[in-house]
C-alpha atoms as a PDB file:
ATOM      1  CA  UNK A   1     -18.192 -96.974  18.982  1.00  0.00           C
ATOM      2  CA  UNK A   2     -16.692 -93.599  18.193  1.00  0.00           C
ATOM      3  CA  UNK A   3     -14.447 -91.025  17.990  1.00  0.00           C
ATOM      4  CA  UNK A   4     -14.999 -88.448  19.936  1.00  0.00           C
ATOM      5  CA  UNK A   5     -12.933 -84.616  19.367  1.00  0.00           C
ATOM      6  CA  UNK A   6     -12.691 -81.365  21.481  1.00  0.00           C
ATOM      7  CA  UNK A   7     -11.406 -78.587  20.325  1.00  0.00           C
ATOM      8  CA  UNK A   8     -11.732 -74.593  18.487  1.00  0.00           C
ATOM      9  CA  UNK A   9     -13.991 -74.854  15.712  1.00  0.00           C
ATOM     10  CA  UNK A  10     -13.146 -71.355  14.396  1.00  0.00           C
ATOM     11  CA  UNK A  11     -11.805 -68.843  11.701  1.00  0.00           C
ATOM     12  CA  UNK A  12      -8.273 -67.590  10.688  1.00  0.00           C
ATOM     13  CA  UNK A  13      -6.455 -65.182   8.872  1.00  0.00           C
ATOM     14  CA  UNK A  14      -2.745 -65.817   8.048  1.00  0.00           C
ATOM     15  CA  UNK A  15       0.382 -64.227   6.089  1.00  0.00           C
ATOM     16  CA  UNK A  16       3.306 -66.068   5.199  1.00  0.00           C
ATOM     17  CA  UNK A  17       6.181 -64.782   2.898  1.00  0.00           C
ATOM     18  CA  UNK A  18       3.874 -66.937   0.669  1.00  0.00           C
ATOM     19  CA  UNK A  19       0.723 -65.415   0.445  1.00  0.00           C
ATOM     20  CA  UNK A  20      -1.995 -64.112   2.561  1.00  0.00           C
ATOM     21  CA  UNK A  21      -5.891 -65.135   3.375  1.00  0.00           C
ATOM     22  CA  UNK A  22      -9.051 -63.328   4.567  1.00  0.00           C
ATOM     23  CA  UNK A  23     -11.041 -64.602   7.486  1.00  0.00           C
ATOM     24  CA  UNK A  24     -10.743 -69.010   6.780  1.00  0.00           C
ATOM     25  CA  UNK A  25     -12.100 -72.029   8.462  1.00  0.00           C
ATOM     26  CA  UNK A  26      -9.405 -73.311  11.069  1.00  0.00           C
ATOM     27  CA  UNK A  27      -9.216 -74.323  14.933  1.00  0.00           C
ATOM     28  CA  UNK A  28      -7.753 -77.629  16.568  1.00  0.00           C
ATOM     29  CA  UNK A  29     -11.189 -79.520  16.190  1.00  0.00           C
ATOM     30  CA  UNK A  30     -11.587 -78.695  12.512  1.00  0.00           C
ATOM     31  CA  UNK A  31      -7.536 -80.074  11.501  1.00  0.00           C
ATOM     32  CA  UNK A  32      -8.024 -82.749  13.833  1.00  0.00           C
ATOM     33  CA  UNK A  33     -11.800 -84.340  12.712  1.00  0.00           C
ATOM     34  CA  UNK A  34     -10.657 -84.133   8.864  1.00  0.00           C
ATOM     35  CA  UNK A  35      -7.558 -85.771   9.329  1.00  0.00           C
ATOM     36  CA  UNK A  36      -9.559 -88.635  11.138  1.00  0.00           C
ATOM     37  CA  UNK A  37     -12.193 -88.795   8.732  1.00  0.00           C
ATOM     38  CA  UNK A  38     -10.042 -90.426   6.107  1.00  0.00           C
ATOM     39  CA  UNK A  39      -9.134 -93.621   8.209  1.00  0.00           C
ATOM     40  CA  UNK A  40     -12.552 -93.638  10.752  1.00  0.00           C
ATOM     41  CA  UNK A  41     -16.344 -92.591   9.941  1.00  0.00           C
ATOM     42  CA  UNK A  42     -17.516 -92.517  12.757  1.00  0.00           C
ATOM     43  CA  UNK A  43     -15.721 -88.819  14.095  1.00  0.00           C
ATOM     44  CA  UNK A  44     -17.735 -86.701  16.078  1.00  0.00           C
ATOM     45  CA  UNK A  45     -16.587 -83.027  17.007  1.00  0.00           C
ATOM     46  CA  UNK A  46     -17.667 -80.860  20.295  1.00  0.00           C
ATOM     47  CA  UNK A  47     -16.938 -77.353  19.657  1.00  0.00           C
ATOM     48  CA  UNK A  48     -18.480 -74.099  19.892  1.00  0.00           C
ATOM     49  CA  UNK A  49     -19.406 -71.465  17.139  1.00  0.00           C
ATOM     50  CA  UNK A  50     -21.408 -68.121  16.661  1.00  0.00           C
ATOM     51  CA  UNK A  51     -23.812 -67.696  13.913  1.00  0.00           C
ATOM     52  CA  UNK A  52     -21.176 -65.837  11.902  1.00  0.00           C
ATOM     53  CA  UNK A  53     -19.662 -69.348  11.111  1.00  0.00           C
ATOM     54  CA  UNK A  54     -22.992 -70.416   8.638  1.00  0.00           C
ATOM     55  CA  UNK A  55     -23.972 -73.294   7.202  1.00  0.00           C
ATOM     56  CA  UNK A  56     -22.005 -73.285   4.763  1.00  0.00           C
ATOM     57  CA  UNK A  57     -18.930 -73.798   6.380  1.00  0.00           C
ATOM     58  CA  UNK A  58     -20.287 -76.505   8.638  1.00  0.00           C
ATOM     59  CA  UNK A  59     -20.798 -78.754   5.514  1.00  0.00           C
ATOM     60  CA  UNK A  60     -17.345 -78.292   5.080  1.00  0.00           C
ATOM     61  CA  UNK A  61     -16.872 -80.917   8.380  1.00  0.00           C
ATOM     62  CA  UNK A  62     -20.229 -83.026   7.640  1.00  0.00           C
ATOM     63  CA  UNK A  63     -19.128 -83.230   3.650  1.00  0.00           C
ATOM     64  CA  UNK A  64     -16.395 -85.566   5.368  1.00  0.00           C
ATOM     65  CA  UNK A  65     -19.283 -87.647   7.706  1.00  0.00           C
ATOM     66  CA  UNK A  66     -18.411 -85.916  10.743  1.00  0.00           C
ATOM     67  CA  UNK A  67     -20.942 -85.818  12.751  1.00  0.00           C
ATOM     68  CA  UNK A  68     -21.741 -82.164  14.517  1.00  0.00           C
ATOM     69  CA  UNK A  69     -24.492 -82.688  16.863  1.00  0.00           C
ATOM     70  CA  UNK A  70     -21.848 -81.827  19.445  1.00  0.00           C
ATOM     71  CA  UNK A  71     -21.449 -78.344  17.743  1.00  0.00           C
ATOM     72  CA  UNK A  72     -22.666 -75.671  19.282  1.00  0.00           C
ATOM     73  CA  UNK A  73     -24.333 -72.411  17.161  1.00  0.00           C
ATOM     74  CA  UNK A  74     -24.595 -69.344  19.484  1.00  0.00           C
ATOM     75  CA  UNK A  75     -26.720 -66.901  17.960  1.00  0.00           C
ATOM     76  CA  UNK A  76     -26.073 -63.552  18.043  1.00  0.00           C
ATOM     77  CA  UNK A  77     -22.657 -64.202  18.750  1.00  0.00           C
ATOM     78  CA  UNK A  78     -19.300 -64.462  17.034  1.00  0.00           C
ATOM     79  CA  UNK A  79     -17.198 -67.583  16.525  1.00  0.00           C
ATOM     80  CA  UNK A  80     -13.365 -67.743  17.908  1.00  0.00           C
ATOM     81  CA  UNK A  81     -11.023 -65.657  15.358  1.00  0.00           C
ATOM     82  CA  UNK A  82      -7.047 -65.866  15.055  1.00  0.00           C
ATOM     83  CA  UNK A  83      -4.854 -63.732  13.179  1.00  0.00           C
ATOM     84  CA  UNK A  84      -1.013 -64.699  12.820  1.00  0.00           C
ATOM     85  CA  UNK A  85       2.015 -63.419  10.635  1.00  0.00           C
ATOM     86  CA  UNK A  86       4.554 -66.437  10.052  1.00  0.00           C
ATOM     87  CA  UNK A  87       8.392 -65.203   9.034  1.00  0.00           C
ATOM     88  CA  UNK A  88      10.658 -66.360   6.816  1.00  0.00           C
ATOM     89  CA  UNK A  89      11.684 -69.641   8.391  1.00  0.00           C
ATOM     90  CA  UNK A  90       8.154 -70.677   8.994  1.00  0.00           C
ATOM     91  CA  UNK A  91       9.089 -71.892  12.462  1.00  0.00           C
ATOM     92  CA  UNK A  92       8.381 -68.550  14.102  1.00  0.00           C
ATOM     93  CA  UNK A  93       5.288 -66.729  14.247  1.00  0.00           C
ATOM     94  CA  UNK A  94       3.738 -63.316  15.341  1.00  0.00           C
ATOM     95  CA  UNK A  95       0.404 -63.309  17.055  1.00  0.00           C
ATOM     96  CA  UNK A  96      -1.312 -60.713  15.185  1.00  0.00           C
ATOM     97  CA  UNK A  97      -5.336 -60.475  17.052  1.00  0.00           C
ATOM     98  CA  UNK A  98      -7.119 -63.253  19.026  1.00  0.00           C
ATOM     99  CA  UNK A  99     -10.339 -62.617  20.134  1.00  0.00           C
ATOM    100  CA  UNK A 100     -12.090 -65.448  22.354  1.00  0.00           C
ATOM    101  CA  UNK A 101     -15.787 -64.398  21.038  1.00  0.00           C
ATOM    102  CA  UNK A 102     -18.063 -67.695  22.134  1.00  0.00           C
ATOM    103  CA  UNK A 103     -14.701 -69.112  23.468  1.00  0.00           C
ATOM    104  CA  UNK A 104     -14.210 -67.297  26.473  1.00  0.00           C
ATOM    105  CA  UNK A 105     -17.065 -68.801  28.281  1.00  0.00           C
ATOM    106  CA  UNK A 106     -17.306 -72.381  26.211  1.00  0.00           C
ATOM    107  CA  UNK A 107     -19.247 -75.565  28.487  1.00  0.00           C
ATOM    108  CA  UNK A 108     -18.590 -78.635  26.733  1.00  0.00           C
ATOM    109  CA  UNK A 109     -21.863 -80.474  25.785  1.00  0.00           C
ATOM    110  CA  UNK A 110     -21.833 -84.328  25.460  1.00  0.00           C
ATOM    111  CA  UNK A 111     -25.119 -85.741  23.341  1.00  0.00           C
ATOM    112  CA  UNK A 112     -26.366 -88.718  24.381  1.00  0.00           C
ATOM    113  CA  UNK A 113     -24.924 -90.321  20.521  1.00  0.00           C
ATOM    114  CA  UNK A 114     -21.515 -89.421  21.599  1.00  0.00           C
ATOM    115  CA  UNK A 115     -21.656 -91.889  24.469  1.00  0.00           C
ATOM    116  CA  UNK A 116     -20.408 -94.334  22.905  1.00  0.00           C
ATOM    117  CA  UNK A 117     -16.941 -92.930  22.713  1.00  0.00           C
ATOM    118  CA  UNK A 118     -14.296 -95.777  22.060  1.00  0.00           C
ATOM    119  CA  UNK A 119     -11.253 -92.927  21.495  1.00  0.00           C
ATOM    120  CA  UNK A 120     -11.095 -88.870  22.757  1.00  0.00           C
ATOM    121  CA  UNK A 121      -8.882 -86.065  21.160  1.00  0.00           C
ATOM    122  CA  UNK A 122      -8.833 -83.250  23.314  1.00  0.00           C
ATOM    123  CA  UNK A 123      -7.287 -80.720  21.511  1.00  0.00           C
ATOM    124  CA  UNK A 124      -5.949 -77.686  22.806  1.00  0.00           C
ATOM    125  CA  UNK A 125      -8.460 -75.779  25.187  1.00  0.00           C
ATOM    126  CA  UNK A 126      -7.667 -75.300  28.755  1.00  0.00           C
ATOM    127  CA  UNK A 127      -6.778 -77.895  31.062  1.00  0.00           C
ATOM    128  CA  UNK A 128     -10.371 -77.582  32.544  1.00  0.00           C
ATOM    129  CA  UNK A 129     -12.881 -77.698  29.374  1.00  0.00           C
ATOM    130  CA  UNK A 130     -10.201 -80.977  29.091  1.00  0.00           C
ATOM    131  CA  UNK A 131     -11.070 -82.399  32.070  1.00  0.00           C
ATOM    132  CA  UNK A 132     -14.597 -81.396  31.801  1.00  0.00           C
ATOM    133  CA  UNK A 133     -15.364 -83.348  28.663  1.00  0.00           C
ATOM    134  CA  UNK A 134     -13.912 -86.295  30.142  1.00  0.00           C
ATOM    135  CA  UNK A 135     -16.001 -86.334  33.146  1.00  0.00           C
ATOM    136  CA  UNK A 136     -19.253 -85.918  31.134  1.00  0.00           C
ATOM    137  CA  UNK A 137     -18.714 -89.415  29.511  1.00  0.00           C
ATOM    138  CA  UNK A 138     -20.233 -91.955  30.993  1.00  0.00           C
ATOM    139  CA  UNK A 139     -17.682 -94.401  30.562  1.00  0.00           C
ATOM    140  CA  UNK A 140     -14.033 -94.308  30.112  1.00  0.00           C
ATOM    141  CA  UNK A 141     -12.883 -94.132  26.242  1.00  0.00           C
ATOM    142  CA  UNK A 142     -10.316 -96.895  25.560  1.00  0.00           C
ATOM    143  CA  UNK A 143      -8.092 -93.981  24.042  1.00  0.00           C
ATOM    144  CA  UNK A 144      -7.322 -90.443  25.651  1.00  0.00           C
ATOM    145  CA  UNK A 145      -5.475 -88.231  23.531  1.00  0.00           C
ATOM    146  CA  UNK A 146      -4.523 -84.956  25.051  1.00  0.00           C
ATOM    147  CA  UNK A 147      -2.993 -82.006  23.170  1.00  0.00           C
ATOM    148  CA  UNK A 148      -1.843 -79.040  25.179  1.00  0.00           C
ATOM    149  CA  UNK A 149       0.475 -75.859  24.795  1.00  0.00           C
ATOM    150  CA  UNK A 150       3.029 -74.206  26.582  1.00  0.00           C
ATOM    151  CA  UNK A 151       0.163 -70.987  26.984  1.00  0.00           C
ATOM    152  CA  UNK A 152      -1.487 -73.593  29.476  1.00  0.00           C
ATOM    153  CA  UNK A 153       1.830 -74.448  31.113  1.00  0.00           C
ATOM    154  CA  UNK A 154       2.192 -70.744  31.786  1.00  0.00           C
ATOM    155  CA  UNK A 155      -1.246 -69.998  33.565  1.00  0.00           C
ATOM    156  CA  UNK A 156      -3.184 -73.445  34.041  1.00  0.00           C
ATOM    157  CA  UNK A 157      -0.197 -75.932  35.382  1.00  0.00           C
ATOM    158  CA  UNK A 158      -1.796 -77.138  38.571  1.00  0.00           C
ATOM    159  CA  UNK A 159      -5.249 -77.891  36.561  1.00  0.00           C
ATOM    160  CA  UNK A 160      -2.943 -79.276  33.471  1.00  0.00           C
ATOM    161  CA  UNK A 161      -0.963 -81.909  35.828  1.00  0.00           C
ATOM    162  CA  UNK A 162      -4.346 -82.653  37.265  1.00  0.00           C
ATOM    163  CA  UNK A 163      -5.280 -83.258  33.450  1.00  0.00           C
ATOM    164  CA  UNK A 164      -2.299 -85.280  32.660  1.00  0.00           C
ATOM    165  CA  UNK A 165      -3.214 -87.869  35.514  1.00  0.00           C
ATOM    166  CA  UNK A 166      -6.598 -88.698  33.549  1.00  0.00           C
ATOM    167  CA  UNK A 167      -4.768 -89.031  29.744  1.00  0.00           C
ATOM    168  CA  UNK A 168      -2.856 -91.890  28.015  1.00  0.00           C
ATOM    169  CA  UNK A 169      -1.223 -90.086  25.304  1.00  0.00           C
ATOM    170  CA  UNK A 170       0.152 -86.418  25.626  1.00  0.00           C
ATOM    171  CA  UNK A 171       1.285 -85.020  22.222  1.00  0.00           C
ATOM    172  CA  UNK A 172       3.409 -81.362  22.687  1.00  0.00           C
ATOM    173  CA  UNK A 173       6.645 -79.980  21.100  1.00  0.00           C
ATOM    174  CA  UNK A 174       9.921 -79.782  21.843  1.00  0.00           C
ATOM    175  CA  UNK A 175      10.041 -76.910  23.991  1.00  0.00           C
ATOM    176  CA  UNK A 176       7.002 -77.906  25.775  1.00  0.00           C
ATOM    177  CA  UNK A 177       8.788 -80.959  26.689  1.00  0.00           C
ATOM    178  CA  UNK A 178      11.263 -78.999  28.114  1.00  0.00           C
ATOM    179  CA  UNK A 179       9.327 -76.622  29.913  1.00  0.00           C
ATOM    180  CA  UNK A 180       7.070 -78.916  31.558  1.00  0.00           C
ATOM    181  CA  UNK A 181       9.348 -81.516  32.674  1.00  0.00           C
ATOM    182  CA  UNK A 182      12.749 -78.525  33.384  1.00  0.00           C
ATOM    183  CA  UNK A 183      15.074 -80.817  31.354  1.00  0.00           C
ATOM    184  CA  UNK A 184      16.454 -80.210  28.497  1.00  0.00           C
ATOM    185  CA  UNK A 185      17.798 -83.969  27.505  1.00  0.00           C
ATOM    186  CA  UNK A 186      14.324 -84.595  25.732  1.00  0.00           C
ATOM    187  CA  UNK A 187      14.988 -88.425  26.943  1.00  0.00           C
ATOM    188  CA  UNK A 188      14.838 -87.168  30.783  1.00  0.00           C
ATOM    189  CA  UNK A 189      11.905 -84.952  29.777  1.00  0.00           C
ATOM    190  CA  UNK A 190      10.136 -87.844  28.506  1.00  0.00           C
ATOM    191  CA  UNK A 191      11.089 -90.033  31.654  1.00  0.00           C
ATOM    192  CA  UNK A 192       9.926 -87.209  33.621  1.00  0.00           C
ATOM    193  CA  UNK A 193       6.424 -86.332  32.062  1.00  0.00           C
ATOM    194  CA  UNK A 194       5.408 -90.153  31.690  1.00  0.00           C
ATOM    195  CA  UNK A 195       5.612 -90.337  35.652  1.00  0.00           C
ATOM    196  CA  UNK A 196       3.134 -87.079  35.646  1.00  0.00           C
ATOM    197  CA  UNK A 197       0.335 -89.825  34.417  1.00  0.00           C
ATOM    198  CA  UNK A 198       0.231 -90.474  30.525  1.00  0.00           C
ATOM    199  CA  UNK A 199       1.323 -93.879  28.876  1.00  0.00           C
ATOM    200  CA  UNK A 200       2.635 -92.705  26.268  1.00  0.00           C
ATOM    201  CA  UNK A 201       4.398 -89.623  25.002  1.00  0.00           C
ATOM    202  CA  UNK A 202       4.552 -87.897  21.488  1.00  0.00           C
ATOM    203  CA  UNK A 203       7.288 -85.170  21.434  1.00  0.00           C
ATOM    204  CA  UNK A 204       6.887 -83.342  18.014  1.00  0.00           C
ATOM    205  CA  UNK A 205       9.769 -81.720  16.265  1.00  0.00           C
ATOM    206  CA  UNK A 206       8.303 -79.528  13.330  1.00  0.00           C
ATOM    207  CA  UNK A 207      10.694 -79.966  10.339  1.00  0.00           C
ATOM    208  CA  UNK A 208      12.748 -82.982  12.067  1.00  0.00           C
ATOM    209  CA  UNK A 209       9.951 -85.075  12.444  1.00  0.00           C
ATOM    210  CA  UNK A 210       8.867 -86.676  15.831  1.00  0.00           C
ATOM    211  CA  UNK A 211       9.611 -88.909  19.374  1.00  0.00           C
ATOM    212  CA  UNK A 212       7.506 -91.271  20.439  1.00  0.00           C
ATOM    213  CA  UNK A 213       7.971 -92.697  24.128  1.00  0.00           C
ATOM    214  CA  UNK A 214       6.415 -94.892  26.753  1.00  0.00           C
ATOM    215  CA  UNK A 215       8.491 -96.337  29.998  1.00  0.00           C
ATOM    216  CA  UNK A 216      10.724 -98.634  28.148  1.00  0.00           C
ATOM    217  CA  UNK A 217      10.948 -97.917  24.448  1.00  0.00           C
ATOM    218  CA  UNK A 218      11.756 -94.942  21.928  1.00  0.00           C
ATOM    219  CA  UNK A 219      10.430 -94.385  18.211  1.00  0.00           C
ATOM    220  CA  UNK A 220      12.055 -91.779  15.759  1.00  0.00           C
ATOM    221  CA  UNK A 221       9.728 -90.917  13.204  1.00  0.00           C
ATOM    222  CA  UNK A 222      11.513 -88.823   9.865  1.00  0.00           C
ATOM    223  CA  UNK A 223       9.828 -85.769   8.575  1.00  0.00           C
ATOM    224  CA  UNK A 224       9.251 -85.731   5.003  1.00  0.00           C
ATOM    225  CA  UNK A 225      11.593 -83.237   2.790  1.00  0.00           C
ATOM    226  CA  UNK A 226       9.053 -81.047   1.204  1.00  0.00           C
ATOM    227  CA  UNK A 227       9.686 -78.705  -1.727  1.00  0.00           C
ATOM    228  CA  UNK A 228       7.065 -76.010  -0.719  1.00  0.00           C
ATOM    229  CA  UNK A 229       5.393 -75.400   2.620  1.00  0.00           C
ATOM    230  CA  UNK A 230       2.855 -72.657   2.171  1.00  0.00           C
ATOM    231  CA  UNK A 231       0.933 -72.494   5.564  1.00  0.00           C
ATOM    232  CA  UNK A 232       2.533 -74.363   8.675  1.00  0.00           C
ATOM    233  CA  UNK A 233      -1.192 -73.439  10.853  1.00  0.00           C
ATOM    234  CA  UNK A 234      -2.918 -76.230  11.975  1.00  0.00           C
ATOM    235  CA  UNK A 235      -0.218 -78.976  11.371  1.00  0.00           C
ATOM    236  CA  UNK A 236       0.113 -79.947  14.967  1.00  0.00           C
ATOM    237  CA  UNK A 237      -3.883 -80.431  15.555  1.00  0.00           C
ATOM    238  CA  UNK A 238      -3.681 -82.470  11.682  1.00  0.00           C
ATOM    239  CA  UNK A 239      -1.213 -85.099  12.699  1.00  0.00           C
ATOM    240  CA  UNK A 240      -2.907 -85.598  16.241  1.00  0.00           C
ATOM    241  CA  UNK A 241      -5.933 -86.174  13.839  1.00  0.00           C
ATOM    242  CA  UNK A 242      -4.205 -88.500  11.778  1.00  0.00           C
ATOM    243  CA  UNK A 243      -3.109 -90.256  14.599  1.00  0.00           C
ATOM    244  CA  UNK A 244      -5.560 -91.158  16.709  1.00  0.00           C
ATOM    245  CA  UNK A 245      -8.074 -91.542  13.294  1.00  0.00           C
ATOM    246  CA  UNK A 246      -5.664 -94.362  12.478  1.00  0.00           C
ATOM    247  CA  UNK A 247      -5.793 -96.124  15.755  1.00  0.00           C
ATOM    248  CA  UNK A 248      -9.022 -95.727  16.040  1.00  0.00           C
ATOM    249  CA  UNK A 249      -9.230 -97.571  13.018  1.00  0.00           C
ATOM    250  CA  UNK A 250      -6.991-100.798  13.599  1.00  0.00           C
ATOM    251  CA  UNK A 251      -9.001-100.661  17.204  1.00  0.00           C
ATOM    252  CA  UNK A 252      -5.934-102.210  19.238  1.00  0.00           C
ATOM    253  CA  UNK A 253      -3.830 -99.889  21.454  1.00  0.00           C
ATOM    254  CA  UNK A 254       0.135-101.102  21.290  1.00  0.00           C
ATOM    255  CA  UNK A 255       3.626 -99.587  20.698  1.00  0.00           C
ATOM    256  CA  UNK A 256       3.595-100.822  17.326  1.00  0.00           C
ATOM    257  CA  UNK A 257       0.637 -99.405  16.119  1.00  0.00           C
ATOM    258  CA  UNK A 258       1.451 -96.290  17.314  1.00  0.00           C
ATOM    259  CA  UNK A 259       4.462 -95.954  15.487  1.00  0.00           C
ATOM    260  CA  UNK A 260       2.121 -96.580  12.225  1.00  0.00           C
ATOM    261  CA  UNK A 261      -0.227 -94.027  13.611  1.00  0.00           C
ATOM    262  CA  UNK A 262       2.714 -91.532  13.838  1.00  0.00           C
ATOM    263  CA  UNK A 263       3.409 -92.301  10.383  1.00  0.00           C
ATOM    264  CA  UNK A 264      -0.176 -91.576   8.996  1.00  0.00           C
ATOM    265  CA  UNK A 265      -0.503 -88.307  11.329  1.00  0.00           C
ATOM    266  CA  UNK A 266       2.922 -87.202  10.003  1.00  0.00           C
ATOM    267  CA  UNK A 267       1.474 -88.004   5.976  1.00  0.00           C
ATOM    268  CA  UNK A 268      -1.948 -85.565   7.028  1.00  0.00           C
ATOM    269  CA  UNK A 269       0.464 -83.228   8.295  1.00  0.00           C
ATOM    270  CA  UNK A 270       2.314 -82.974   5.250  1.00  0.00           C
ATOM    271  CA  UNK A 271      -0.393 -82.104   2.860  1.00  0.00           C
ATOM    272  CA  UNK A 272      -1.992 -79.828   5.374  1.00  0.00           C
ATOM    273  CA  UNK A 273       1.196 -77.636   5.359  1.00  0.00           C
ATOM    274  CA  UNK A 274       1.250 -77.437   1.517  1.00  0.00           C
ATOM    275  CA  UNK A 275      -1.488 -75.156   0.853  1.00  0.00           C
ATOM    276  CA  UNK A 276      -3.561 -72.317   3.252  1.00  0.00           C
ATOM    277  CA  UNK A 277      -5.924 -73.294   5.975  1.00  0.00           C
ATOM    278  CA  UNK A 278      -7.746 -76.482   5.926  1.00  0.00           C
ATOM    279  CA  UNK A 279      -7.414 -76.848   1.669  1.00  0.00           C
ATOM    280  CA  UNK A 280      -4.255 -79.542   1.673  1.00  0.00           C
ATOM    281  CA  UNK A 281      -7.092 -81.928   4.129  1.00  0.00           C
ATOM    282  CA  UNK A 282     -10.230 -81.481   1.737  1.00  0.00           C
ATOM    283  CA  UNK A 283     -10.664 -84.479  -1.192  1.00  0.00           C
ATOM    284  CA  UNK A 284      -7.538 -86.224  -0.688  1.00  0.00           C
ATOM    285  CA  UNK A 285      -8.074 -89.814  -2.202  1.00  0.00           C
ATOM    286  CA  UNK A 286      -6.393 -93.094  -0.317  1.00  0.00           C
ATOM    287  CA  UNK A 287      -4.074 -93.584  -2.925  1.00  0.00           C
ATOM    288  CA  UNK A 288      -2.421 -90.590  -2.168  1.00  0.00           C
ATOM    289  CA  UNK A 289      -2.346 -91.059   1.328  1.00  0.00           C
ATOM    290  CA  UNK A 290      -1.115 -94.323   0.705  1.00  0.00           C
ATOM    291  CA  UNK A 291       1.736 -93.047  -1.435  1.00  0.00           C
ATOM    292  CA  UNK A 292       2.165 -90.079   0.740  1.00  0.00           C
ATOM    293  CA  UNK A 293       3.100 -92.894   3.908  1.00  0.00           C
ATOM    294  CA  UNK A 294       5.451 -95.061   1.101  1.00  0.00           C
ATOM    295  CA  UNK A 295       7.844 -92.052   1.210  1.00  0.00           C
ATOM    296  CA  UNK A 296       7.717 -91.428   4.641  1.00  0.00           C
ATOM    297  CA  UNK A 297       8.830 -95.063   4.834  1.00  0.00           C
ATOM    298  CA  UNK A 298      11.538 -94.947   2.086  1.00  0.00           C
ATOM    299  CA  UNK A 299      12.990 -92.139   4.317  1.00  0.00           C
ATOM    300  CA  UNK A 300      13.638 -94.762   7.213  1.00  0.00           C
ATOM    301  CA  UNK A 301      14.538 -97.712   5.616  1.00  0.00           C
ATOM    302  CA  UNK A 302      17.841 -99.190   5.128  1.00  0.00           C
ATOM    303  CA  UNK A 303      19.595-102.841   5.307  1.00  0.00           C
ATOM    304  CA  UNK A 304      23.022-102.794   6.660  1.00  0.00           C
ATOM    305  CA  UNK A 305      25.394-105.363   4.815  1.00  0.00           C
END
């Protein structure tokens, strides 16, 4: 059994009022599969790249026993590149170049290892590679994970609702929740989206943590106080990582687990956003993890005389 991710394998370049970077390794797929690797190892990544990306760079996913048979190499073309300017309050960003490159006309290949799919990430592509890559498994996973964006919302929503009949978990923000459901109460947004086909709903809240929901309960999870936050890119696509990397690990799908998974995601998340790119995910040991999820819980806990 696997796990089995979707998503940009693919370079960035990003300012913040911290710093700045030259071309990096990024995309959804990339966050996601190393954030997974330190709870599963059996992660497998289907993504798309031109030979600009090298060898090199690839060992940076199979150095953490992801397996990349379901990466494709075009030659003679070049991989998917974003450039974005973060301001001060690192909530806000400017778009600075995005240029599709291999993207623009990606077909989602399934090798015949990766049938054995237990769990699915589908990061953020469009609602159609999503569905796609579902449909080219043989069998059902046990665990569909769907990350989208309000972009998709915008020009895809027919082929995204479509989508969100075929998903169990749908992870967006705040205002995505709003958008897609037209409430602002994010409550009666959640009530709304589960009846649009997912089982569960994660509604993520940058810097005040996140919501998960299904039809009859709610969990709060805190976001951890953090003294420096150098690179906010790739966060989102981290804790998805960490989340479904966790429950792929304890193997049994329930509310409570969950929560723990939202936990774990939310500890990936955290190191990802202290450093540039994909540096905060590479040689993290357990015990850090580990120690990382003990103040996440401190946050939360309290006995009430």
């Amino acid at each position: 059994m696997s796990l089995v991710i979707t998503g940009t394998v693919a370079f960035d370049a990003i300012e913040t009022p911290f710093g700045k970077t030259d071309k990096i390794v990024g995309g959804a797929a990339t966050y996601a599969g190393l954030a997974a690797s330190y709870f599963y190892d059996k992660v497998k990544i289907v993504s798309v790249v031109g030979d600009d990306f090298g060898q090199d760079n690839i060992a940076i996913l199979r150095n953490h026993g992801i397996d990349t048979e379901g990466l494709q190499v075009k030659q003679g073309e070049k991989s998917f590149f974003w450039a974005g300017k973060y301001h001060t309050d690192m909530n806000s960003r400017d778009t600075l170049a995005t240029e599709l490159n291999v993207l623009a006309d990606f077909d989602p290949q399934i090798p015949e290892s990766y049938q054995d799919c237990e769990f699915l990430l589908l990061g953020n592509l469009t609602p159609q590679i999503q569905q796609t890559t579902i449909k080219r498994l043989r069998e059902r996973p046990k665990l569909v994970v769907l990350d989208t964006m309000n972009f998709w919302m915008d020009v895809a929503l027919p082929d995204l609702l479509e989508t969100l009949k075929m998903v169990d978990v749908l992870t967006i923000n705040d205002a995505e929740a709003r958008q897609l459901s037209g409430e602002y109460s994010l409550v009666k947004a959640a009530r709304k989206i589960l009846q649009m086909g997912p089982r569960y709903l994660i509604i993520k809240k940058g810097e005040h943590g996140a919501l998960l929901f299904d039809q009859e309960q709610i969990f709060s999870a805190p976001a951890l106080p953090l003294a420096e936050v150098f690179d906010p890119t790739g966060a989102g696509d981290t804790f998805a990582g960490g989340f479904i990397g966790y429950l792929s690990k304890v193997g049994t799908i329930n509310f409570n687990n969950m929560k723990n998974a939202i936990i774990y995601g939310s500890a990936l998340a955290s190191f990802c956003v202290e450093k540039f790119g994909t540096e905060g995910l590479i040689d993290l040991s357990n015990d850090k993890i580990a120690e990382r999820v003990k103040e996440f819980v401190k946050l939360s806990s309290f006995i009430i005389e």
